[in-house]
Protein backbone atom coordinates (compact mmCIF):
# COMPACT_ATOMS: atom_id res chain seq x y z
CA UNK A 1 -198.50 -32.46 66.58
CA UNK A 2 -195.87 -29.91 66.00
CA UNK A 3 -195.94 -26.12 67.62
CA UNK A 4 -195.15 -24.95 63.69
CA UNK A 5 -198.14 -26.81 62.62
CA UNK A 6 -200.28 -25.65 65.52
CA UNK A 7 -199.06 -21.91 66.90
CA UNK A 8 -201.52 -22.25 70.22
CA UNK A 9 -199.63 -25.39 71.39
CA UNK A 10 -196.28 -23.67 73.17
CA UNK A 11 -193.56 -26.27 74.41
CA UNK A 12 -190.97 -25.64 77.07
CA UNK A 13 -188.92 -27.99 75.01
CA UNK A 14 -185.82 -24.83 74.73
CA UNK A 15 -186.08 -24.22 78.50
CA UNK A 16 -183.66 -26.59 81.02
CA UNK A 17 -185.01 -27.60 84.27
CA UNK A 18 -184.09 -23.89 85.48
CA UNK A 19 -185.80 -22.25 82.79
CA UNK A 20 -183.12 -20.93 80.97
CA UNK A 21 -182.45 -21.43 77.33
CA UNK A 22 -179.78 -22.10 75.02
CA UNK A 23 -179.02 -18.19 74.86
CA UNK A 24 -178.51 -18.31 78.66
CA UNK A 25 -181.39 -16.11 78.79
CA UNK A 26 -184.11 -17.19 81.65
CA UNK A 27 -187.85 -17.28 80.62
CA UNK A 28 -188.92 -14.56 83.23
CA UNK A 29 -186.07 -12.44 81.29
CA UNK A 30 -188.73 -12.52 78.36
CA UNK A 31 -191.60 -12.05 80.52
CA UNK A 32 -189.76 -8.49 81.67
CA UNK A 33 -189.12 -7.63 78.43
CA UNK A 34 -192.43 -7.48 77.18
CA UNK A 35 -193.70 -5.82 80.48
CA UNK A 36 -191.45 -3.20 80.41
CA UNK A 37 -192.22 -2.43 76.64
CA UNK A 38 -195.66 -2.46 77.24
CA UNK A 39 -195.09 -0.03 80.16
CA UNK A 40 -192.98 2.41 78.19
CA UNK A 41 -195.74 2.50 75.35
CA UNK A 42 -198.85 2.79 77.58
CA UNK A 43 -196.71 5.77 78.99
CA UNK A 44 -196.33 7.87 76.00
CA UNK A 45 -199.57 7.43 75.12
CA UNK A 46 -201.21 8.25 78.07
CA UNK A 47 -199.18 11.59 78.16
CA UNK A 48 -199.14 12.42 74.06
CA UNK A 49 -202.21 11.19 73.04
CA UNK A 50 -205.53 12.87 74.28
CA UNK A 51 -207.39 10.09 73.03
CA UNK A 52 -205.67 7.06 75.22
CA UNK A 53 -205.56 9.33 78.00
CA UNK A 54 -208.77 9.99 77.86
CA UNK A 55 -209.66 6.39 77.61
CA UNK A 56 -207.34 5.60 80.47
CA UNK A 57 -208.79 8.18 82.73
CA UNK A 58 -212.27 6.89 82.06
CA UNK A 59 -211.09 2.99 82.99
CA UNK A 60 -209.12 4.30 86.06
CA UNK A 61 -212.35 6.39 87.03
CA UNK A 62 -214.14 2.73 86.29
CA UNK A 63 -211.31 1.10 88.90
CA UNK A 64 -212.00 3.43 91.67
CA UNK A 65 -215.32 3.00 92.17
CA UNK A 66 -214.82 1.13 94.93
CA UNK A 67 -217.14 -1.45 96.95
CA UNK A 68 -219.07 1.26 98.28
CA UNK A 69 -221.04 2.46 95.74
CA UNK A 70 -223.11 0.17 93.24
CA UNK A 71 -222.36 -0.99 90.39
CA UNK A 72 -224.79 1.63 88.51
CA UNK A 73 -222.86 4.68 89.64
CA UNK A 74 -219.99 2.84 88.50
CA UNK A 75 -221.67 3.00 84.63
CA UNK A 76 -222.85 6.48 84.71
CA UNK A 77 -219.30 7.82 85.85
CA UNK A 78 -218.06 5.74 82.75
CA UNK A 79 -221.12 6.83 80.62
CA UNK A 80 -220.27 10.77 81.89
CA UNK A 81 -217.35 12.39 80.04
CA UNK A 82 -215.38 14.90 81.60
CA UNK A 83 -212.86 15.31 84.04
CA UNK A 84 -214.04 15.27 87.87
């Protein structure tokens, strides 16, 4: 089965036993690449949109309720909106 036929199949076929490709560019090259756009996007939109920053606060609120407290406070800080 071909990877044109079949999109979820991915082959390293293009890659050489140091994982760089015909380009001379290394897969972790590509990897960076789409980190670092993701990271400049998530940024302006946590600072220029309201509504993705509040989202992100809310998750970030979610990721510091730490071991300590159960996971029930964890919902109603979610379930609370505003800013403590």
């Amino acid at each position: 089965m071909d990877s044109i036929s079949n999109p979820l199949i991915m082959s390293n076929s293009n890659f050489d036993k140091n994982g760089v490709d015909k380009s001379g560019t290394h897969w972790l090259q590509y990897a960076a690449f789409i980190v670092t756009a993701f990271a400049i996007y998530f940024s302006w939109a946590f600072f220029n949109d309201a509504g993705f920053h509040h989202f992100a606060v809310k998750i970030f609120k979610f990721w510091n309720c730490g071991g300590y407290n159960p996971l029930s406070y964890c919902v109603i800080r979610w379930e609370v909106d505003f800013y403590p």
